[in-house]
C-alpha atoms as a PDB file:
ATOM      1  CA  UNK A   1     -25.339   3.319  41.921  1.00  0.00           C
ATOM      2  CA  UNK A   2     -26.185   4.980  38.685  1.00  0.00           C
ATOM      3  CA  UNK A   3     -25.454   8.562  41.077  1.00  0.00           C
ATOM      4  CA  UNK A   4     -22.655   7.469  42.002  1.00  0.00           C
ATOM      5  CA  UNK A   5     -20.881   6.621  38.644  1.00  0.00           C
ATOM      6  CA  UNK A   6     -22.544  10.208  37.381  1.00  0.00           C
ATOM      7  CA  UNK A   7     -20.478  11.957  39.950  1.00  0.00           C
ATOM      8  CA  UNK A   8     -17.326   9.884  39.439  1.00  0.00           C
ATOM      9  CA  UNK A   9     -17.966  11.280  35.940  1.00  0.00           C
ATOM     10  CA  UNK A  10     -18.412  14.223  36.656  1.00  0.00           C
ATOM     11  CA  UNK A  11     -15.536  14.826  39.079  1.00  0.00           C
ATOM     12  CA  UNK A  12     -13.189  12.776  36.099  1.00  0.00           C
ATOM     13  CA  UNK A  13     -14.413  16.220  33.911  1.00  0.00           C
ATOM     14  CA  UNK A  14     -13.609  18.369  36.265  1.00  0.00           C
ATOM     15  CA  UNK A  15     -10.291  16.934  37.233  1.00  0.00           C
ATOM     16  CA  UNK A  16      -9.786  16.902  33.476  1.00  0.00           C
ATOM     17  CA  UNK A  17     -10.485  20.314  33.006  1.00  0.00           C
ATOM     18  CA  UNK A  18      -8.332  21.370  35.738  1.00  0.00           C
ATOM     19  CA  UNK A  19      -5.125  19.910  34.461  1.00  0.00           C
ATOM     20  CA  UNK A  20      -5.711  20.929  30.944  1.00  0.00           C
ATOM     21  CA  UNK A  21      -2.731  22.640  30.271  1.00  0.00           C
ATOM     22  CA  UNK A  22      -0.722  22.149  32.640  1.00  0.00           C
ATOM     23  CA  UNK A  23       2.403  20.366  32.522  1.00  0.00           C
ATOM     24  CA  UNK A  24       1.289  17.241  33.899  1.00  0.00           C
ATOM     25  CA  UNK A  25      -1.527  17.231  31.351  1.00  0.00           C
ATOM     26  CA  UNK A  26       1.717  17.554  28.584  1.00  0.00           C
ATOM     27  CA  UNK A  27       3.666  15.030  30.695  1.00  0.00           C
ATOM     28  CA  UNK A  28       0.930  12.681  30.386  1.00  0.00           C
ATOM     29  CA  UNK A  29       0.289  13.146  26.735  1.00  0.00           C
ATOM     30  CA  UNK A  30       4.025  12.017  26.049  1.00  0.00           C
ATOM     31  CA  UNK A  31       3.911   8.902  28.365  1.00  0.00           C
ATOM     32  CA  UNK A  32       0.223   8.064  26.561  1.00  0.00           C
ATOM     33  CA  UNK A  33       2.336   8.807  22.866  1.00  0.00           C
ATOM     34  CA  UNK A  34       5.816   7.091  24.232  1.00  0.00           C
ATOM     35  CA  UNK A  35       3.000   3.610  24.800  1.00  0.00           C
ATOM     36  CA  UNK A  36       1.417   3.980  21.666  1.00  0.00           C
ATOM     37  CA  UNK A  37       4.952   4.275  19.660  1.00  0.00           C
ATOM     38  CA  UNK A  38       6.262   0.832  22.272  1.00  0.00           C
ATOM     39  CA  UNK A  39       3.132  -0.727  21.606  1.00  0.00           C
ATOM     40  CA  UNK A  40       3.269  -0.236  17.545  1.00  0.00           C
ATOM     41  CA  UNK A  41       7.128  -1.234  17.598  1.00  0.00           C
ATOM     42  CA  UNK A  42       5.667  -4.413  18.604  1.00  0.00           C
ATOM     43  CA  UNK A  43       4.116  -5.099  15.928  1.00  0.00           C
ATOM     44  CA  UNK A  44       5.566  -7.142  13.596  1.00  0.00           C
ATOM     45  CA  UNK A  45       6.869  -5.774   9.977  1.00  0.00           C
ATOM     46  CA  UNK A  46       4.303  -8.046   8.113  1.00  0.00           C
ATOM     47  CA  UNK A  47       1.038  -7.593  10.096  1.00  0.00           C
ATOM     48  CA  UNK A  48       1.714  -3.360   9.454  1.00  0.00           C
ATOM     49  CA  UNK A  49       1.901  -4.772   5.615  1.00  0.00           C
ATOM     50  CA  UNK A  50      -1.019  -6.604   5.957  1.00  0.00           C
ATOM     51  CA  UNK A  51      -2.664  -3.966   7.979  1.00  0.00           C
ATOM     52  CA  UNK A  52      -1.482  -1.462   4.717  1.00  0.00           C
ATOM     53  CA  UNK A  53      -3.022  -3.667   2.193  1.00  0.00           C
ATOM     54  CA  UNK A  54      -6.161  -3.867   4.080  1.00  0.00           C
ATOM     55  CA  UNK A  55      -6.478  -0.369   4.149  1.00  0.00           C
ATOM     56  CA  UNK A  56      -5.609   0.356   0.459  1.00  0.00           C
ATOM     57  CA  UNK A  57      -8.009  -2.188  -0.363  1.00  0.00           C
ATOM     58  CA  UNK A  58     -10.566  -0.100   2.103  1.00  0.00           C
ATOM     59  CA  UNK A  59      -9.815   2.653  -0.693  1.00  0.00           C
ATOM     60  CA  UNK A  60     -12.271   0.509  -2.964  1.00  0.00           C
ATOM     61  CA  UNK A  61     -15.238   2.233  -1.238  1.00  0.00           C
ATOM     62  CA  UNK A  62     -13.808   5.641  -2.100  1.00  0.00           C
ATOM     63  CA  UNK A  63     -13.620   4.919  -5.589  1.00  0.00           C
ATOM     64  CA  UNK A  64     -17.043   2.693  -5.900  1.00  0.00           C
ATOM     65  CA  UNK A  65     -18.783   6.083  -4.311  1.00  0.00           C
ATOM     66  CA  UNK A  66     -16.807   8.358  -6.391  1.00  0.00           C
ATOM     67  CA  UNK A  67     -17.751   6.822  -9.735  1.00  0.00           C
ATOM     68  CA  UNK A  68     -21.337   6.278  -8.654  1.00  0.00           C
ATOM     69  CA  UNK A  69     -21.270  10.358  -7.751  1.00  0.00           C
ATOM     70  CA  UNK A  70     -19.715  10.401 -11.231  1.00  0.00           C
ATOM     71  CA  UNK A  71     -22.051   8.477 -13.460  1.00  0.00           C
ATOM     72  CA  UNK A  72     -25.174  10.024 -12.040  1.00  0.00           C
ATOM     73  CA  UNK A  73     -23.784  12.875 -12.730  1.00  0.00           C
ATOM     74  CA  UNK A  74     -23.245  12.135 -16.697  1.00  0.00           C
ATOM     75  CA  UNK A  75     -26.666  11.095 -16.644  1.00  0.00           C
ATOM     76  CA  UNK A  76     -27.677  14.168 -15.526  1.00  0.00           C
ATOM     77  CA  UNK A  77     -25.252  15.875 -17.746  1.00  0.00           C
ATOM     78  CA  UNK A  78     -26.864  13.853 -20.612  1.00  0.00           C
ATOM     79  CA  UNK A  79     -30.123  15.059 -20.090  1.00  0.00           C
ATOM     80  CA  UNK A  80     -29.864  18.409 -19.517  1.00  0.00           C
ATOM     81  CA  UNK A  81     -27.795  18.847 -22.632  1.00  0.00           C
ATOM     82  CA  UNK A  82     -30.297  17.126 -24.153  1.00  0.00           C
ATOM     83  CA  UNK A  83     -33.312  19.148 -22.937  1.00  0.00           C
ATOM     84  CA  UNK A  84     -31.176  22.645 -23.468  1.00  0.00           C
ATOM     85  CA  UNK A  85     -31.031  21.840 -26.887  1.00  0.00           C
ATOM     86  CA  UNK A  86     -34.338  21.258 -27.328  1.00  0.00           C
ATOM     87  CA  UNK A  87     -35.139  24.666 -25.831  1.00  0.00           C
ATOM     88  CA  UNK A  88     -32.858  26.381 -27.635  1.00  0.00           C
ATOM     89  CA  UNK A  89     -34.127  25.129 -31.087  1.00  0.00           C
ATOM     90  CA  UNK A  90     -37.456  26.256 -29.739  1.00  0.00           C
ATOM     91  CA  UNK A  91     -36.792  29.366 -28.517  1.00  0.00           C
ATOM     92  CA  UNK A  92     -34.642  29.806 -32.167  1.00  0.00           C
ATOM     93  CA  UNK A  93     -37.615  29.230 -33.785  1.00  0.00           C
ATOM     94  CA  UNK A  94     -40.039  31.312 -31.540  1.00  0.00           C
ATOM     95  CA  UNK A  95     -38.053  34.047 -32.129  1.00  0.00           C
ATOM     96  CA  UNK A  96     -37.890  33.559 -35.723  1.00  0.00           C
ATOM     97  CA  UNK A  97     -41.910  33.733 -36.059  1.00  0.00           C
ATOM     98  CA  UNK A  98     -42.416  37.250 -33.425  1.00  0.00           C
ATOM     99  CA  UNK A  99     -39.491  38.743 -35.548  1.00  0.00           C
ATOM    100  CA  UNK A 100     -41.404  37.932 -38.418  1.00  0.00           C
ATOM    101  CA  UNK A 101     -44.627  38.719 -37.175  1.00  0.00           C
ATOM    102  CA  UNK A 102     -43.201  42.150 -36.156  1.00  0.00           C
ATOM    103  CA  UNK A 103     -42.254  43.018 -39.846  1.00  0.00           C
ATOM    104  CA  UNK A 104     -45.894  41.853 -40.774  1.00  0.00           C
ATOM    105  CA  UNK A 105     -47.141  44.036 -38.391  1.00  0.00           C
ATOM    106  CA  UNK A 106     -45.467  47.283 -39.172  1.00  0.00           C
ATOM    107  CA  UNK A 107     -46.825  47.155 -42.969  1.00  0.00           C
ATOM    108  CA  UNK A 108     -49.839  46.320 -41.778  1.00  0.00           C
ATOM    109  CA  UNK A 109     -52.723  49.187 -42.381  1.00  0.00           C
ATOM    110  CA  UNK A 110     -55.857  47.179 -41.443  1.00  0.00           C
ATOM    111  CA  UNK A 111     -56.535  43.928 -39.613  1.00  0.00           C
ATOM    112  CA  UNK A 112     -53.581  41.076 -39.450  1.00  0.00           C
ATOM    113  CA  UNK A 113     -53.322  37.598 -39.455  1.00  0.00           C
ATOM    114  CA  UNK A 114     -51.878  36.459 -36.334  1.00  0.00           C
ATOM    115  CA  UNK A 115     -51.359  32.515 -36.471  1.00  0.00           C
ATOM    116  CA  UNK A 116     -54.785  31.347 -36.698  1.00  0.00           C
ATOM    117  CA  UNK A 117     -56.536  34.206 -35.815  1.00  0.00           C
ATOM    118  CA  UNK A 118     -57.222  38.122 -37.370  1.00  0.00           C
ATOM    119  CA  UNK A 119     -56.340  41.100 -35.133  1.00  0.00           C
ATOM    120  CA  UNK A 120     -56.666  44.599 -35.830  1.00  0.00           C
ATOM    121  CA  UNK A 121     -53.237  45.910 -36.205  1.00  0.00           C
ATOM    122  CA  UNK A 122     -53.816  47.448 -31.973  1.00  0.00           C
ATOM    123  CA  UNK A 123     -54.543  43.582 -30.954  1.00  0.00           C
ATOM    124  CA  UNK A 124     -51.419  42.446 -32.672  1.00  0.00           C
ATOM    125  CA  UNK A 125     -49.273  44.654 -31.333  1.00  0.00           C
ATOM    126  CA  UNK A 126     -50.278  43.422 -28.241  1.00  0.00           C
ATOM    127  CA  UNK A 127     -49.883  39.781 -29.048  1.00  0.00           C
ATOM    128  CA  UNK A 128     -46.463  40.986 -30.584  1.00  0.00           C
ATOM    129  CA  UNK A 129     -45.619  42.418 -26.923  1.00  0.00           C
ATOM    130  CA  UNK A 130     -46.852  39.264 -24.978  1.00  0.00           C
ATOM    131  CA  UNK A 131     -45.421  36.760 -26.908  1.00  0.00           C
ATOM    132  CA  UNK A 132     -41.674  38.819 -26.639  1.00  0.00           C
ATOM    133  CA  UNK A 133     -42.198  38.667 -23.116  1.00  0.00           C
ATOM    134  CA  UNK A 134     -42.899  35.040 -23.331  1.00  0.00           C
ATOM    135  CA  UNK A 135     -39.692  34.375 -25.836  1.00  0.00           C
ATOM    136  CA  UNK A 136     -37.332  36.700 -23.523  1.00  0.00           C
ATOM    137  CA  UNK A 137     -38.629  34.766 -20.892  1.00  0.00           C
ATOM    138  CA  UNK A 138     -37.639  31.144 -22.481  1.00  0.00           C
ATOM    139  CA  UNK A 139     -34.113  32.504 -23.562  1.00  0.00           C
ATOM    140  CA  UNK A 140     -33.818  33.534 -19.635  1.00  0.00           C
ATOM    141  CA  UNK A 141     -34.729  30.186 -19.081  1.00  0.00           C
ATOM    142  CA  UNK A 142     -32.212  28.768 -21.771  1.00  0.00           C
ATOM    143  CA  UNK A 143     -29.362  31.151 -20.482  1.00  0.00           C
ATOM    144  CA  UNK A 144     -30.119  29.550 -17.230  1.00  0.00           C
ATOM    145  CA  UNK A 145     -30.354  25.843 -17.651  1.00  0.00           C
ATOM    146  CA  UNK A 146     -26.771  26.572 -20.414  1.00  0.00           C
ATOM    147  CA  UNK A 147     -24.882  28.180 -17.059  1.00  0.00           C
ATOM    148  CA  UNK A 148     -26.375  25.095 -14.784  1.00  0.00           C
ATOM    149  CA  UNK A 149     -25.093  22.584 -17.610  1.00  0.00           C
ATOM    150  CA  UNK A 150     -21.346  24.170 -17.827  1.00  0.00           C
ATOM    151  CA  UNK A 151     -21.478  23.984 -14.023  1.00  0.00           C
ATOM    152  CA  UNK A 152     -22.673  20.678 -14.165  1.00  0.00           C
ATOM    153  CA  UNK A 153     -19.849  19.592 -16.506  1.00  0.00           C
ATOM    154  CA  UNK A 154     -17.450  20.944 -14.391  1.00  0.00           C
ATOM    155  CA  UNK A 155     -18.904  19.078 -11.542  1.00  0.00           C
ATOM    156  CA  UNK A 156     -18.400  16.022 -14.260  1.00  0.00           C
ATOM    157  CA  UNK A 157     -15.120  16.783 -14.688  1.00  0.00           C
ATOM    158  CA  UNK A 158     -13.783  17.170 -11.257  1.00  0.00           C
ATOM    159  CA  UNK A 159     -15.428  13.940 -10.100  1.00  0.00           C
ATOM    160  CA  UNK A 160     -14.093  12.024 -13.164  1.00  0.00           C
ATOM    161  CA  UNK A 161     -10.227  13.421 -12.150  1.00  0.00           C
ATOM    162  CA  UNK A 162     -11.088  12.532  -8.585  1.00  0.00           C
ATOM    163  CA  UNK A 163     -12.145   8.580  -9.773  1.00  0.00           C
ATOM    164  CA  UNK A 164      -8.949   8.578 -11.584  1.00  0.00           C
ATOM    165  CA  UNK A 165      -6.492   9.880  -9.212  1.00  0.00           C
ATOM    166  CA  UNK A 166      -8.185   7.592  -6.366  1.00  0.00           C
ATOM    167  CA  UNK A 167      -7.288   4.686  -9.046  1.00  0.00           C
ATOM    168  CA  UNK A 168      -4.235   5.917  -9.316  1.00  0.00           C
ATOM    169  CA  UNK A 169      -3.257   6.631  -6.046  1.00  0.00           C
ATOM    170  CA  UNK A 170      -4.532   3.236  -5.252  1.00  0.00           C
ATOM    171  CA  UNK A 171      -2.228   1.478  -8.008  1.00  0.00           C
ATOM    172  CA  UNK A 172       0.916   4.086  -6.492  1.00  0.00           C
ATOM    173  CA  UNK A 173       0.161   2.291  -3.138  1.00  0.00           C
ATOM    174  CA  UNK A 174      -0.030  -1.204  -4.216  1.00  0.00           C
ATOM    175  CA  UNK A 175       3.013  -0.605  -6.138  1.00  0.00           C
ATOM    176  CA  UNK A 176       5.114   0.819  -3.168  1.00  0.00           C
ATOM    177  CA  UNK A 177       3.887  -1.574  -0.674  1.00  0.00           C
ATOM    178  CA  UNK A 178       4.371  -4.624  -2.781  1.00  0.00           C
ATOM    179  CA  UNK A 179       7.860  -2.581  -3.358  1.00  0.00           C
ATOM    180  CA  UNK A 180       8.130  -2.301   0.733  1.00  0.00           C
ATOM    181  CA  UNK A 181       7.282  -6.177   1.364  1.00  0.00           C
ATOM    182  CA  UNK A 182       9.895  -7.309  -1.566  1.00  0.00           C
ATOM    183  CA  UNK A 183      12.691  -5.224  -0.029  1.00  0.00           C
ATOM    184  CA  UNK A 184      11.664  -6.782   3.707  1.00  0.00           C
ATOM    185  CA  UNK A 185      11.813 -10.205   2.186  1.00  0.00           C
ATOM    186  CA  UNK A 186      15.272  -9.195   0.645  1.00  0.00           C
ATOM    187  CA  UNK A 187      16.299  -7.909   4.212  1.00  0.00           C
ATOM    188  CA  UNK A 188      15.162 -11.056   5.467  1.00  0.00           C
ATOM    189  CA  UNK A 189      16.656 -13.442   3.449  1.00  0.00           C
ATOM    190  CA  UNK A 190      20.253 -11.339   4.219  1.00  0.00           C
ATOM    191  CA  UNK A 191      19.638 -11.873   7.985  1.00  0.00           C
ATOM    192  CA  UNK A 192      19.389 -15.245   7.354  1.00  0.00           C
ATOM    193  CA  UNK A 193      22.503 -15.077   5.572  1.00  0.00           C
ATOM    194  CA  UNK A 194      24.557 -13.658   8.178  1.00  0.00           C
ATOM    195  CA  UNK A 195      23.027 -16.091  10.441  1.00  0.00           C
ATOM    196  CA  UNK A 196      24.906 -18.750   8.443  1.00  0.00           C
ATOM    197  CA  UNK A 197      27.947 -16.755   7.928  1.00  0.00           C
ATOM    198  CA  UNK A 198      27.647 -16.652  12.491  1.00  0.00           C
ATOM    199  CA  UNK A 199      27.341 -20.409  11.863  1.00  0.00           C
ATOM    200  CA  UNK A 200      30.130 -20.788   9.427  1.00  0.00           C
ATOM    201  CA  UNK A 201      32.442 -19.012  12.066  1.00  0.00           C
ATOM    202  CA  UNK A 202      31.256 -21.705  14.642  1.00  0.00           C
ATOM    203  CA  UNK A 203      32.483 -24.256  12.512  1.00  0.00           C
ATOM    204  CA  UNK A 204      35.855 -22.846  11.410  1.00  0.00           C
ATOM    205  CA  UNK A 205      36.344 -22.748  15.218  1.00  0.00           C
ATOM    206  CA  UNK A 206      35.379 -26.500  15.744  1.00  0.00           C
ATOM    207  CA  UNK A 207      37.835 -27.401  12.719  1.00  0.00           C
ATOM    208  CA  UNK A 208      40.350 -24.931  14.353  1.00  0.00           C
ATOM    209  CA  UNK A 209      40.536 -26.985  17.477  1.00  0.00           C
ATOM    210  CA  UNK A 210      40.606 -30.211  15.959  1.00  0.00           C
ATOM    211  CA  UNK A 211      43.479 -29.830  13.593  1.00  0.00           C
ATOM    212  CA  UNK A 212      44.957 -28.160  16.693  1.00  0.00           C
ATOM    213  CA  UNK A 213      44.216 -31.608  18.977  1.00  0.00           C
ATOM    214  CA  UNK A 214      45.463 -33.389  16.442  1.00  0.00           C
ATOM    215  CA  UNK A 215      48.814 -31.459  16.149  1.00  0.00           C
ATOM    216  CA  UNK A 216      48.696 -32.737  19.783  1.00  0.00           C
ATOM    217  CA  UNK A 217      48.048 -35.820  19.258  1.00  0.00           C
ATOM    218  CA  UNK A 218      51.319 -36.052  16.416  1.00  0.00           C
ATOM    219  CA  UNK A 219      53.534 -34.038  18.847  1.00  0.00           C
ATOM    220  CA  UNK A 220      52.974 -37.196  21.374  1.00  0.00           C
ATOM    221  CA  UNK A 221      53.161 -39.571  18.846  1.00  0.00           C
ATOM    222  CA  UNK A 222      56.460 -37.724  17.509  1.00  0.00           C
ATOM    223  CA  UNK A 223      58.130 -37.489  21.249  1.00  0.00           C
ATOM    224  CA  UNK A 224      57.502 -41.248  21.777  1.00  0.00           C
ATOM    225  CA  UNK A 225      59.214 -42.204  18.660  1.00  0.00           C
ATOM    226  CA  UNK A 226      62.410 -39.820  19.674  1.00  0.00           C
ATOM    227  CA  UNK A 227      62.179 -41.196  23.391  1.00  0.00           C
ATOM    228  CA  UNK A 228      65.154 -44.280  23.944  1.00  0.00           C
ATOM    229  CA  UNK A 229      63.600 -48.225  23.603  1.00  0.00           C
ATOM    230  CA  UNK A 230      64.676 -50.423  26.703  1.00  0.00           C
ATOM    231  CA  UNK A 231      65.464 -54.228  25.517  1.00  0.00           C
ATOM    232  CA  UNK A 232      63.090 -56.324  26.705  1.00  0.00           C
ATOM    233  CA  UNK A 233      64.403 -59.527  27.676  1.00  0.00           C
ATOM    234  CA  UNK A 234      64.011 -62.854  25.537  1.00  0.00           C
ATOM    235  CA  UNK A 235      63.477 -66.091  26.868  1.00  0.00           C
ATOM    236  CA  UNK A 236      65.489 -68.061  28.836  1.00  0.00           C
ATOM    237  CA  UNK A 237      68.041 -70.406  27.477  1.00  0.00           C
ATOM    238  CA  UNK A 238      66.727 -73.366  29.237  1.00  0.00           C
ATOM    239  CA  UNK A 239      69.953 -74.890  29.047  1.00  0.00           C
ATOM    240  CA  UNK A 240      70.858 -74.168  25.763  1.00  0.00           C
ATOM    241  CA  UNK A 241      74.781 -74.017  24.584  1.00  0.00           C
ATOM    242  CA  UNK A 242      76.602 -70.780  23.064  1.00  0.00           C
ATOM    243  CA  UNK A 243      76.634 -72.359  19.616  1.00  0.00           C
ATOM    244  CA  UNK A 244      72.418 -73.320  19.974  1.00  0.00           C
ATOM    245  CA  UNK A 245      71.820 -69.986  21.059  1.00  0.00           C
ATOM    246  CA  UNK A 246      74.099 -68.506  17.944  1.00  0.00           C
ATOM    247  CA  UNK A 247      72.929 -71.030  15.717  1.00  0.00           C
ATOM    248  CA  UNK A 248      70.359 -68.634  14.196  1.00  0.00           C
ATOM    249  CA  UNK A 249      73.086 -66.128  13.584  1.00  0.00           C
ATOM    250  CA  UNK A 250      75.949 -68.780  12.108  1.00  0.00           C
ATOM    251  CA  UNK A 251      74.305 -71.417  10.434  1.00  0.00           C
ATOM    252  CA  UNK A 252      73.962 -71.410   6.807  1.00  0.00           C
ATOM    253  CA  UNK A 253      71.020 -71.612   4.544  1.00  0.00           C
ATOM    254  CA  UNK A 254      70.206 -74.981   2.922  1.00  0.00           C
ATOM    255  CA  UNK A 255      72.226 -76.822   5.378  1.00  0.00           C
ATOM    256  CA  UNK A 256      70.690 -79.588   7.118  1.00  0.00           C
ATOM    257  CA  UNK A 257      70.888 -80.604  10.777  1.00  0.00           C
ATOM    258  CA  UNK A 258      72.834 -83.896  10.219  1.00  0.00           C
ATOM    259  CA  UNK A 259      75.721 -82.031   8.387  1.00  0.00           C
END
């Protein structure tokens, strides 16, 4: 089994290999890019914020190693300022003492105190010579460790510009995505808006077609009251004279029956 999948791998290389270049190797780059760009268009506007605030906040590491590079560095800075100054007041005063010891020795005619000891004036020339070797050698030394400290500073200073413009490009990108998501919401709330504005139309329509049913309704009502009436017949006389039937119509008020 395990052969098997090495040769499938295997031939996958070589198939690979073999359409490298060649324009179904570019076709199938675009249809690979044209899913990546339908699959991120799925994405919804405020995961892709959340996903940006995520990684700005991922920017946190950058800085945290940045200004630990940084303040080991001032400590380092610290001390070897510290330690070229105190070489360079010794070597200042080493050199004082041969360059003294040098005028001592050129007036000297017999033996010569040297520190704590008494050379003849060949002996101290000798000491003279070793210990300018030895202060040469400590300014060397000095000229050294001054070049490593301005390097070191500058080291200081690049790392300190590099903490501050990750802080600041950090701030710049909180700002403009905060910025981003406020102008969304704004977009958001105006899509709502015209969703009501849709729905507003809706119900202009709907009063529309009831003041327009209800202009039927009064046309109807208006016809019927132009249309002729028919007289509907009253009830039967029964028996009744002309003069009972009139009597509504010719009798006068107040009189009674028995006049």
């Amino acid at each position: 089994m395990c052969k098997k999948l090495l040769i499938m791998a295997i031939v996958g290389v070589v198939a690979f290999s073999a359409i490298k270049g060649t324009k179904a190797f570019n076709y199938a780059k675009q249809e690979v890019a044209g899913v990546g760009e339908w699959v991120d268009s799925q994405i919804p506007t405020e995961k892709k914020i959340q996903q940006l605030r995520k990684e700005v906040k991922q920017l946190d590491k950058d800085i945290d190693k940045a200004q630990n590079a940084l303040v080991g560095e001032i400590v380092d800075v610290e001390r070897l300022a510290k330690d070229v100054a105190t070489l360079k007041g010794e070597v200042t005063t080493e050199q004082a003492k041969v360059v003294a010891m040098g005028d001592k020795i050129k007036d000297a005619k017999e033996k010569v105190a040297y520190g704590r000891t008494t050379l003849s004036p060949d002996a101290a020339l000798q000491q003279l010579n070793n210990d300018t070797k030895r202060v040469v050698a400590r300014k060397t030394t000095l000229s050294n460790m001054e070049q490593t400290l301005t390097s070191r500073e500058r080291i200081k200073d690049a790392l300190q510009k590099q903490v501050e413009g990750l802080r600041r490009n950090k701030q710049d990108l909180s700002v403009a995505i905060d910025k981003l998501e406020a102008e969304y919401k704004v977009l958001q709330y105006e899509q709502i808006e015209s969703k009501f504005q849709v729905d507003d139309s809706r119900l202009a329509g709907v009063k529309q077609s009831l003041r327009d049913l209800q202009r039927d309704v009064d046309v109807q009502r208006q016809k019927l009251k132009m249309s002729p009436t028919l007289m509907e017949d009253g009830p039967p006389a029964n028996g009744l004279s002309v003069d009972e039937i009139l009597a509504p119509l010719t009798s006068k008020k107040g009189e009674s029956k028995d006049d």
